[in-house]
N, C-alpha and C. Protein backbone atom coordinates (compact mmCIF):
# COMPACT_ATOMS: atom_id res chain seq x y z
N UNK A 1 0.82 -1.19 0.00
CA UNK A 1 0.00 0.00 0.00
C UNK A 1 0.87 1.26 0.00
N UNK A 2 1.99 1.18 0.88
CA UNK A 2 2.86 2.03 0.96
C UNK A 2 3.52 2.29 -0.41
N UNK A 3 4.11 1.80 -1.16
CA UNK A 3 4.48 1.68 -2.55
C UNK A 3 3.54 2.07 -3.59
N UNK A 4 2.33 1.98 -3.38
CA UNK A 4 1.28 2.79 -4.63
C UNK A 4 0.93 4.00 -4.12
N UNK A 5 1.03 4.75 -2.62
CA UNK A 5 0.98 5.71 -2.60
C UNK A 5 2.07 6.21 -2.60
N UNK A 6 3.33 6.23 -2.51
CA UNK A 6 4.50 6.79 -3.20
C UNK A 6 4.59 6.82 -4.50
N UNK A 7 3.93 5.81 -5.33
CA UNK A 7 3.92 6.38 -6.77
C UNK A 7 3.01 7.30 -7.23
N UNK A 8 1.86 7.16 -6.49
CA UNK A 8 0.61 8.34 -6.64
C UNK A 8 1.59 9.53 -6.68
N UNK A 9 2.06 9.63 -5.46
CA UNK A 9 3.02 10.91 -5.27
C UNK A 9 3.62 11.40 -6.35
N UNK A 10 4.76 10.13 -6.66
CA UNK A 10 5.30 10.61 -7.65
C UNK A 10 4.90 10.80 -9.07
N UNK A 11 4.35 10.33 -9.47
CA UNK A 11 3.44 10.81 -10.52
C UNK A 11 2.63 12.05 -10.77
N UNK A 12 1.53 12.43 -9.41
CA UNK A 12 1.09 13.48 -9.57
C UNK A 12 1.91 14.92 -9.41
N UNK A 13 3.74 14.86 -8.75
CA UNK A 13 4.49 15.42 -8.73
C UNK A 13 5.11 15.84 -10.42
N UNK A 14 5.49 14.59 -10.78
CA UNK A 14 5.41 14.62 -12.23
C UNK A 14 4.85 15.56 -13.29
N UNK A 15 3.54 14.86 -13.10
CA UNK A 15 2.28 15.70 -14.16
C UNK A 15 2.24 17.23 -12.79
N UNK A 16 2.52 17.62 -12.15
CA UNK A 16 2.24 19.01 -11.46
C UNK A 16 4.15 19.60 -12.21
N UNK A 17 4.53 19.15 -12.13
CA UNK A 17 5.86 20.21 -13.01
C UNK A 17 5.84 20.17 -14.33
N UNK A 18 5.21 19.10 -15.03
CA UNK A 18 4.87 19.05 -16.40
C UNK A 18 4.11 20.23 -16.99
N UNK A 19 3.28 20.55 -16.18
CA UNK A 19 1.79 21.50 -16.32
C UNK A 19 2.44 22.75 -16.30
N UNK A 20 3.38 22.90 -14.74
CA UNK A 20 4.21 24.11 -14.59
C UNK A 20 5.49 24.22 -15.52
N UNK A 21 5.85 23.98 -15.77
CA UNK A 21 7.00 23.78 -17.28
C UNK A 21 6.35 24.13 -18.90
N UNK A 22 5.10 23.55 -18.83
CA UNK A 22 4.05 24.02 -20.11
C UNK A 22 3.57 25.61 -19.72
N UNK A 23 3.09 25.74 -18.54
CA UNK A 23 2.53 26.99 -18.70
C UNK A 23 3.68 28.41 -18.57
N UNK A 24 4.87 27.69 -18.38
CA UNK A 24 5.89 28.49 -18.02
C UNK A 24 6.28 29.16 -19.50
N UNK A 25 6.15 27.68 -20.10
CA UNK A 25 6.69 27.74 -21.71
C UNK A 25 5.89 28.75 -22.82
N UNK A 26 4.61 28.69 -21.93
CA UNK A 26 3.15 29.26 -22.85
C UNK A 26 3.63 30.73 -22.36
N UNK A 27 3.77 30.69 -21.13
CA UNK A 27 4.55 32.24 -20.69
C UNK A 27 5.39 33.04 -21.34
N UNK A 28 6.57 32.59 -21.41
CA UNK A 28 7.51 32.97 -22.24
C UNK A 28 7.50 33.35 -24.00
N UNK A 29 6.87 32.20 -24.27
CA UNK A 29 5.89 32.52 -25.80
C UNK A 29 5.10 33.84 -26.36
N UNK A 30 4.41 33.89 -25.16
CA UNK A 30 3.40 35.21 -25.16
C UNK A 30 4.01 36.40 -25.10
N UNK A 31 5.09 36.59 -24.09
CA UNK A 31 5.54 37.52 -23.87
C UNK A 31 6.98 38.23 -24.84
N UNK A 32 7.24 36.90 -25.39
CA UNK A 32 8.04 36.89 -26.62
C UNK A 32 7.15 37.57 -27.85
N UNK A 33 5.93 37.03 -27.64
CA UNK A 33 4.86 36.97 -29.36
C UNK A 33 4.87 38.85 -29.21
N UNK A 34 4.20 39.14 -27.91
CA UNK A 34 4.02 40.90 -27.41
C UNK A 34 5.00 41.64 -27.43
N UNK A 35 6.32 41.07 -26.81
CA UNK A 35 7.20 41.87 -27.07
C UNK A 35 7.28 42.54 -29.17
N UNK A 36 7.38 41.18 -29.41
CA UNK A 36 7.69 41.57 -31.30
C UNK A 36 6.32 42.31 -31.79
N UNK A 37 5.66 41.91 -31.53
CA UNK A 37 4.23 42.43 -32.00
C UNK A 37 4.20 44.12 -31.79
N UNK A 38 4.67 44.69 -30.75
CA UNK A 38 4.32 45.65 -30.25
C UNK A 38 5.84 46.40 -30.69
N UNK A 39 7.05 45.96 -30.63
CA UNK A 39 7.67 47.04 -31.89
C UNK A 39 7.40 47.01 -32.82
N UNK A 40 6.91 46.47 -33.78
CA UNK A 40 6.18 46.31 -35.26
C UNK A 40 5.62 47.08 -35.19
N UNK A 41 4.31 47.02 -34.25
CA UNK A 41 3.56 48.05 -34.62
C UNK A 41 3.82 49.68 -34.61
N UNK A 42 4.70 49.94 -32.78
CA UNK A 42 5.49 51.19 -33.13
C UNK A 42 6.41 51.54 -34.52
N UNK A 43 7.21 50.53 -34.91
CA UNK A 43 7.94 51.11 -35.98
C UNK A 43 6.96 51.34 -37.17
N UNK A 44 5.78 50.56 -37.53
CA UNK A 44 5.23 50.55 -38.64
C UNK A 44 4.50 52.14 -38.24
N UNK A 45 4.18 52.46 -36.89
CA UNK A 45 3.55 54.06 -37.01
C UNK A 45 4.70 55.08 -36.97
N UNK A 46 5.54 54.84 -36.42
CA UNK A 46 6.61 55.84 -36.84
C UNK A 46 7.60 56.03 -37.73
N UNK A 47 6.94 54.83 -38.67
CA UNK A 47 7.61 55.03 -39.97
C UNK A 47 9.43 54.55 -39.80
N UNK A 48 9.75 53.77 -39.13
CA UNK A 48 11.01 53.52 -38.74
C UNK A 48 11.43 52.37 -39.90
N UNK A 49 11.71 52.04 -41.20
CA UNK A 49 11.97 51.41 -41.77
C UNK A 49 13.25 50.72 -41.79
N UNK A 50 13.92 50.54 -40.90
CA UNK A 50 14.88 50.01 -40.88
C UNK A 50 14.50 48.66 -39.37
N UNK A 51 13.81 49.54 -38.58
CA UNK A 51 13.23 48.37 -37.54
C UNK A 51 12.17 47.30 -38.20
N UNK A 52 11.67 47.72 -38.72
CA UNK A 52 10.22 47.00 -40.06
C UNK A 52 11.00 46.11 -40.45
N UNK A 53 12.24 46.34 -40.76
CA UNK A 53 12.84 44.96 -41.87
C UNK A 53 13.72 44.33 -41.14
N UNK A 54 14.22 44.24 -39.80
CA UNK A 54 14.43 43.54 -39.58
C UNK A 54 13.42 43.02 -38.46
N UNK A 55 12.21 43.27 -38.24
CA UNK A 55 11.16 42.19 -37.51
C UNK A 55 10.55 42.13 -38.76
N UNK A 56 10.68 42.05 -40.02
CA UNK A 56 9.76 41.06 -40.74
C UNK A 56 10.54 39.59 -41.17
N UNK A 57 9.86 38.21 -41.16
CA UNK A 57 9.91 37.33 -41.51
C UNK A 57 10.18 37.37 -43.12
N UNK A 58 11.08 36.43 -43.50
CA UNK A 58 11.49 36.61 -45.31
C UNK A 58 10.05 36.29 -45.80
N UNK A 59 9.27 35.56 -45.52
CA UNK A 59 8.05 35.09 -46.11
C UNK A 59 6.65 36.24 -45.23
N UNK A 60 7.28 37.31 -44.75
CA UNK A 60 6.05 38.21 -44.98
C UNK A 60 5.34 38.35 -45.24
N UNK A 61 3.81 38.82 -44.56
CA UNK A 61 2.79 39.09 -45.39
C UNK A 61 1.87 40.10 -44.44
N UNK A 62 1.59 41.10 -45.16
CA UNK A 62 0.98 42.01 -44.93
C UNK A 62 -0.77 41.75 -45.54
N UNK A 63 -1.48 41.98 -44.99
CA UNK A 63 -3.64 41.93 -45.37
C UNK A 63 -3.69 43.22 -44.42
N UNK A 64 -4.26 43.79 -46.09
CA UNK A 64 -5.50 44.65 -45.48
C UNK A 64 -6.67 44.58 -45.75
N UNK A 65 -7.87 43.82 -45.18
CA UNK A 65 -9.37 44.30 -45.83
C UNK A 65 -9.88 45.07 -45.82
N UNK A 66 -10.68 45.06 -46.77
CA UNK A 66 -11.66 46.70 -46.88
C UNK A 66 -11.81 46.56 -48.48
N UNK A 67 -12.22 48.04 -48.92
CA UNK A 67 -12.60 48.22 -50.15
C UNK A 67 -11.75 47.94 -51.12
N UNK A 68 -11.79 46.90 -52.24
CA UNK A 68 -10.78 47.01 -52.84
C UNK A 68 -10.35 47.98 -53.94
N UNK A 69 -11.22 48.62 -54.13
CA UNK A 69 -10.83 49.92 -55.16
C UNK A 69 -9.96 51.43 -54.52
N UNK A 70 -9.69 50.82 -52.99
CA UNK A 70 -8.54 51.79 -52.14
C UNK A 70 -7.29 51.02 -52.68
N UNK A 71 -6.33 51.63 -52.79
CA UNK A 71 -5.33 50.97 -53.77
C UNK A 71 -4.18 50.45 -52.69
N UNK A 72 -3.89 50.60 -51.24
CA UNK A 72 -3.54 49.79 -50.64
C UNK A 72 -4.20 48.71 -49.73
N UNK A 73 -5.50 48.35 -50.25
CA UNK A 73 -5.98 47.20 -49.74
C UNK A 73 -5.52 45.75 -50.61
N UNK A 74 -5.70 44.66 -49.36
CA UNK A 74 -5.25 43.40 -50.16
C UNK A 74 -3.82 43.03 -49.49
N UNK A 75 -3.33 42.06 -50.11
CA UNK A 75 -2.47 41.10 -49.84
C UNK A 75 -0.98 41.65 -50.31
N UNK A 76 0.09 41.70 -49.57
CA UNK A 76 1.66 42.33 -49.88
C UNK A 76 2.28 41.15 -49.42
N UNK A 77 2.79 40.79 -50.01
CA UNK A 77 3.79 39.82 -49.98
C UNK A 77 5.35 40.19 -50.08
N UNK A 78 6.24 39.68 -48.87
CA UNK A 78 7.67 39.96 -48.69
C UNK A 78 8.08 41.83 -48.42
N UNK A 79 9.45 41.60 -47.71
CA UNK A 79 9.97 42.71 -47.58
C UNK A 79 9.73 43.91 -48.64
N UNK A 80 10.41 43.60 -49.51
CA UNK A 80 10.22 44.66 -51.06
C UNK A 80 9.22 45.20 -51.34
N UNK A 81 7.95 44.60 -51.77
CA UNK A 81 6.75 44.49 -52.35
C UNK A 81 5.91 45.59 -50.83
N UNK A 82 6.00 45.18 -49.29
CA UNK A 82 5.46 45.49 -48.48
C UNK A 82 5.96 47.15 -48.21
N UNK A 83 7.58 47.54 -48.25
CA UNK A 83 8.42 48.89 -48.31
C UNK A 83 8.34 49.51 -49.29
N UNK A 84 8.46 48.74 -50.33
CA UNK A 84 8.58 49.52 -51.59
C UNK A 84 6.91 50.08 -52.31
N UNK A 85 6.23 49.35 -52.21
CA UNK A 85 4.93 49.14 -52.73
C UNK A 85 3.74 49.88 -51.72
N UNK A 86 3.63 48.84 -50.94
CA UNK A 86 2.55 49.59 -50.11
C UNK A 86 2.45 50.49 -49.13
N UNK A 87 3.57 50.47 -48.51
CA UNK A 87 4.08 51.83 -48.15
C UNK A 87 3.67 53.24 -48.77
N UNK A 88 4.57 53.48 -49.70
CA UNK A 88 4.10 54.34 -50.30
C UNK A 88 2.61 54.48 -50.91
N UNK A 89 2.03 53.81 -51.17
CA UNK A 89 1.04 54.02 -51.26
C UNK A 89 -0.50 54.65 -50.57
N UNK A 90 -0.06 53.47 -49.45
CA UNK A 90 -1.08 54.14 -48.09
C UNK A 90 -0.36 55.53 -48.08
N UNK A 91 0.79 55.62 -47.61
CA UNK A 91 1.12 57.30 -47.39
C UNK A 91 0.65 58.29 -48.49
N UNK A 92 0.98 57.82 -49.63
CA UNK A 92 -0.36 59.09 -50.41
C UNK A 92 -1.31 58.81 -50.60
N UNK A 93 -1.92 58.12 -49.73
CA UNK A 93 -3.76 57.83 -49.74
C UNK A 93 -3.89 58.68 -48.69
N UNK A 94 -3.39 58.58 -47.52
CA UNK A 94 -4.01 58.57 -46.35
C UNK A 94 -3.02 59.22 -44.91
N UNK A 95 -3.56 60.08 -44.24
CA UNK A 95 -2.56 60.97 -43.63
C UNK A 95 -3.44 60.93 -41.91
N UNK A 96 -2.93 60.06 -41.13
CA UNK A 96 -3.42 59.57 -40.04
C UNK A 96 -3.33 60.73 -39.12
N UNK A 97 -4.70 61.52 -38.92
CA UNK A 97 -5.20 62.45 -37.52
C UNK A 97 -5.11 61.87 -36.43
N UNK A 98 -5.14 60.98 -36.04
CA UNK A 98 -5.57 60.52 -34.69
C UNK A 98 -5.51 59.19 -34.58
N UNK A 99 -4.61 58.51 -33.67
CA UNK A 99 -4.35 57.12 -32.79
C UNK A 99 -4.58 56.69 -31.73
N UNK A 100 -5.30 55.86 -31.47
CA UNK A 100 -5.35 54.90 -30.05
C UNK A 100 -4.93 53.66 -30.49
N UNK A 101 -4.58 52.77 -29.40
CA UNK A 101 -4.44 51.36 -29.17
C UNK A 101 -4.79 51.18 -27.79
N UNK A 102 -6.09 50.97 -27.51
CA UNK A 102 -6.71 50.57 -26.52
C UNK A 102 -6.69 49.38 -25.94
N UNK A 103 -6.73 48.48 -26.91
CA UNK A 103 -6.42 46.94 -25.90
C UNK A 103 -5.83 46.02 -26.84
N UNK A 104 -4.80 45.50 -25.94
CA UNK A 104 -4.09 44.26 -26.63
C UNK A 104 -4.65 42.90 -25.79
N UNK A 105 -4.45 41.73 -26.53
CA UNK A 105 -4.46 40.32 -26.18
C UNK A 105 -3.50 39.69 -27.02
N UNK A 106 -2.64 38.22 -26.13
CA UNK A 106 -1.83 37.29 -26.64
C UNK A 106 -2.24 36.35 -26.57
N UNK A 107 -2.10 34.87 -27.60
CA UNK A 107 -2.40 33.96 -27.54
C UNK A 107 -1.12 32.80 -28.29
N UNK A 108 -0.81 32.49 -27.46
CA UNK A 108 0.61 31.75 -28.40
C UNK A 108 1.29 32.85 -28.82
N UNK A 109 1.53 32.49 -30.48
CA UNK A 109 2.20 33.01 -30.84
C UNK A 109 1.52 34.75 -32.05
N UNK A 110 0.67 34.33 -31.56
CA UNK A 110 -0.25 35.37 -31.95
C UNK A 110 -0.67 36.60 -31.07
N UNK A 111 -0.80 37.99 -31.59
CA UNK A 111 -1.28 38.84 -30.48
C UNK A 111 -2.27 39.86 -31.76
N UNK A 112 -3.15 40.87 -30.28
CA UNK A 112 -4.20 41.52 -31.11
C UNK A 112 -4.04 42.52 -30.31
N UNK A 113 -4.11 43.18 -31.47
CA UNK A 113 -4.22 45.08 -31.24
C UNK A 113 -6.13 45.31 -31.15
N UNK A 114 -6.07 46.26 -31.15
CA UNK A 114 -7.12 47.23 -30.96
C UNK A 114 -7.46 48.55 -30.54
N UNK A 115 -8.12 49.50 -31.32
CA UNK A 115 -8.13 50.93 -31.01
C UNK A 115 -8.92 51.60 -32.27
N UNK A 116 -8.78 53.07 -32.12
CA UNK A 116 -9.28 53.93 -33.00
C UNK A 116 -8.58 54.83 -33.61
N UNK A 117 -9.05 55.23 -35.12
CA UNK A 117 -8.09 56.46 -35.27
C UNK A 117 -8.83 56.95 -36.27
N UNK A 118 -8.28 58.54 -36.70
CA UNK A 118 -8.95 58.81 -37.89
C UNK A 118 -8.03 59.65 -39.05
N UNK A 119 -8.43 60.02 -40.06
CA UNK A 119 -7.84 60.36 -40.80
C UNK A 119 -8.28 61.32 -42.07
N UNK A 120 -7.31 61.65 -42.95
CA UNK A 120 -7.62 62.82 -44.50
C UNK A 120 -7.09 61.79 -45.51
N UNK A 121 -8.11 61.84 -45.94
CA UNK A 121 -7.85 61.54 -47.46
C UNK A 121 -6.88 62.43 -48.58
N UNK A 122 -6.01 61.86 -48.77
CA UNK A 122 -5.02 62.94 -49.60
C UNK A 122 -5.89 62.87 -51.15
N UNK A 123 -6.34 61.84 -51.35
CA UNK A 123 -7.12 61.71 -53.09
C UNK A 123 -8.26 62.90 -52.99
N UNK A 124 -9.36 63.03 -51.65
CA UNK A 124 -10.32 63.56 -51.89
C UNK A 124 -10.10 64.91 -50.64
N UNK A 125 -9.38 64.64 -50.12
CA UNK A 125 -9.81 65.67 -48.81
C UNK A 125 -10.58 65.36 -47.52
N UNK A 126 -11.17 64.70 -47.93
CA UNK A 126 -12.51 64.12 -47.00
C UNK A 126 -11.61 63.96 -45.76
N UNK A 127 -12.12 63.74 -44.49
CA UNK A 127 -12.11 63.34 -43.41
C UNK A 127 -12.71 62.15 -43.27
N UNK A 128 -12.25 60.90 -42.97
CA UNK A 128 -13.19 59.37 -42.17
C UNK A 128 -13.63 59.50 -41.30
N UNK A 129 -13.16 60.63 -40.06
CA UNK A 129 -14.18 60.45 -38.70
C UNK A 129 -13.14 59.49 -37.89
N UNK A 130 -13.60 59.07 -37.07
CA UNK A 130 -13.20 58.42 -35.68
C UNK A 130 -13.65 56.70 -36.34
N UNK A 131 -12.94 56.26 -36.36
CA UNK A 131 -13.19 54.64 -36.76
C UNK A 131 -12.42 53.25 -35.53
N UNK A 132 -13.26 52.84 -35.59
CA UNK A 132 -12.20 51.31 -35.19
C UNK A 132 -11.80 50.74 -35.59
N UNK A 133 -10.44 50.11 -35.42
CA UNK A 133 -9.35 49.43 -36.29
C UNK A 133 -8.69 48.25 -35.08
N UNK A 134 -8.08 47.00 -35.73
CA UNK A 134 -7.65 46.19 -35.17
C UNK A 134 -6.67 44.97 -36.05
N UNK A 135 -5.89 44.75 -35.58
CA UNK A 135 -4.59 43.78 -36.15
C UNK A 135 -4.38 42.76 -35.88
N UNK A 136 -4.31 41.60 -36.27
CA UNK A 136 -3.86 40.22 -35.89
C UNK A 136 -2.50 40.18 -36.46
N UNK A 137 -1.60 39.81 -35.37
CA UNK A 137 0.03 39.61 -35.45
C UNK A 137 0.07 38.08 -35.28
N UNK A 138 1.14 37.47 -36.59
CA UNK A 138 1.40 36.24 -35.76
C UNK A 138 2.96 36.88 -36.38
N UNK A 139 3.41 35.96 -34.58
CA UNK A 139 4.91 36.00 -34.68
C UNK A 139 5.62 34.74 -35.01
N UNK A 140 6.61 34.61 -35.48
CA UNK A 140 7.87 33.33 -35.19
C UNK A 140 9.32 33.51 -35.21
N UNK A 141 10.04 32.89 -33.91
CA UNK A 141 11.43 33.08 -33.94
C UNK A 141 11.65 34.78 -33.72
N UNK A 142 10.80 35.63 -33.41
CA UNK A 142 11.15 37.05 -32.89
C UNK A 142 10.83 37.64 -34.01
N UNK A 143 10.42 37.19 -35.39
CA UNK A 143 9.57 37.84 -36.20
C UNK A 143 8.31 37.72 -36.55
N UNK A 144 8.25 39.01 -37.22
CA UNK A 144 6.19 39.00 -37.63
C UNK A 144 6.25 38.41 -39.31
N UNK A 145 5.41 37.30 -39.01
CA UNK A 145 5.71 36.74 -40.19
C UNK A 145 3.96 36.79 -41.13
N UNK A 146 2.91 37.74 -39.96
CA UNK A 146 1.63 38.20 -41.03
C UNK A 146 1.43 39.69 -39.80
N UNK A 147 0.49 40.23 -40.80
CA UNK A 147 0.07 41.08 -40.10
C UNK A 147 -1.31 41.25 -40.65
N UNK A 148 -2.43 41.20 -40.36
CA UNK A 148 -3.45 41.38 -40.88
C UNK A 148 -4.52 42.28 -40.04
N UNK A 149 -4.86 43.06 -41.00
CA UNK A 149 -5.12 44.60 -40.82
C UNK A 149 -6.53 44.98 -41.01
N UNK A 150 -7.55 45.01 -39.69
CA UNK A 150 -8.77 45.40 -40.21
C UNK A 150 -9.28 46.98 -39.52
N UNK A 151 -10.34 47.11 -40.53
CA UNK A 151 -10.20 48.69 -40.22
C UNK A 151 -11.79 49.06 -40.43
N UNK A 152 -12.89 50.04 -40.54
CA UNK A 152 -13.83 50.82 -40.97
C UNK A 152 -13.91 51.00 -42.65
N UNK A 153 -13.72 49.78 -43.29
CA UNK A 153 -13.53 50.16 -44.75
C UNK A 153 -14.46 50.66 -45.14
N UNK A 154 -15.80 51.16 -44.46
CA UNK A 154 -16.56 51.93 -45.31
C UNK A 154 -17.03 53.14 -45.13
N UNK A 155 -15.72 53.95 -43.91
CA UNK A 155 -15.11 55.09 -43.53
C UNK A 155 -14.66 55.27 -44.49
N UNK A 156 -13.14 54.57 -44.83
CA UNK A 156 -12.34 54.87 -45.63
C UNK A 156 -12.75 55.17 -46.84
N UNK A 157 -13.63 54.23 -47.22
CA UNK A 157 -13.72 54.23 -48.69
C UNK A 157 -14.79 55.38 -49.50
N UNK A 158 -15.43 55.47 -48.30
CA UNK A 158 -16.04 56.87 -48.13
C UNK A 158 -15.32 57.90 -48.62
N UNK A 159 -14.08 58.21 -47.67
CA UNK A 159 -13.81 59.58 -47.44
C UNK A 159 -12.56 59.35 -48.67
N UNK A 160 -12.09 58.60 -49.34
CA UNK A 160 -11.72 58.53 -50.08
C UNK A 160 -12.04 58.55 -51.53
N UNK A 161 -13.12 58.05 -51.62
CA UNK A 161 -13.93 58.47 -52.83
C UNK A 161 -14.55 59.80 -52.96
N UNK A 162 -14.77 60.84 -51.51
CA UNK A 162 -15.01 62.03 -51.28
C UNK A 162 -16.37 62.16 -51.65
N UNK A 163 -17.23 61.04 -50.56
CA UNK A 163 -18.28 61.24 -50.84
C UNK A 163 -19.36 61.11 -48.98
């Protein structure tokens, strides 16, 4: 009897550092995924292009949904295509008034933004107003290897069409 409750012991000792070793691991993950997630996003608003390329993953990918007749909506693929391309583009679409990031969450290796902002249309003039916007980051190895980008596309596409 003595011998099966020493293995009870040891066993449930076992599976109790197993659990604590996993959630330790899930710890570290998260706080790894937030750490990267959250310079990305600073460098991508302050325009820091030299931090951008080195937290992007070679297999990059940038999504934005929304209207597709806004000419930086849609899918960017890799470093080049994402700096060279859509970059510039959003910047002469669109000239950001106003930022929040109100709440983040992590999950693995994934994290989520959330907040508001608003903006001028450089095509029309228009103003969008106050909108909500939100990001899904997945990270790997200390890079952002998607970023997917949702927003008020029918703010935007609004005040961009100048209507």
């Amino acid at each position: 009897m003595l011998n099966k409750k020493i293995a009870i012991l040891i066993f449930g000792l076992f599976a109790f550092l197993q659990i604590g070793t996993a959630q330790a691991d899930t710890t570290t993950e998260q706080s790894d995924t937030l750490k990267t997630a959250q310079a990305f996003l600073w460098a991508a608003g302050s325009g820091d292009v030299e931090k951008l390329k080195g937290l992007m993953a070679d297999d990059f990918v940038w999504h934005n949904e929304g209207d597709k007749t806004i000419p930086w909506i849609g899918d960017w693929k890799g470093q080049d295509t994402v700096l060279g391309k859509f970059f510039p583009l959003f910047g002469a679409g669109l000239k950001v008034t106003s930022w929040t990031t109100d709440y983040h969450f992590v999950n693995g290796n994934q994290a989520v933004f959330m907040g508001t902002m608003s903006a001028i249309t450089n095509n029309s003039g228009a103003k969008t107003g106050v909108f909500s916007w939100a990001v899904r980051v997945e990270t790997e190895n200390g890079k952002v290897k998607s970023w997917n980008w949702f927003e008020d596309s029918f703010a935007v596409s609004k005040a961009y069409h100048g209507k």
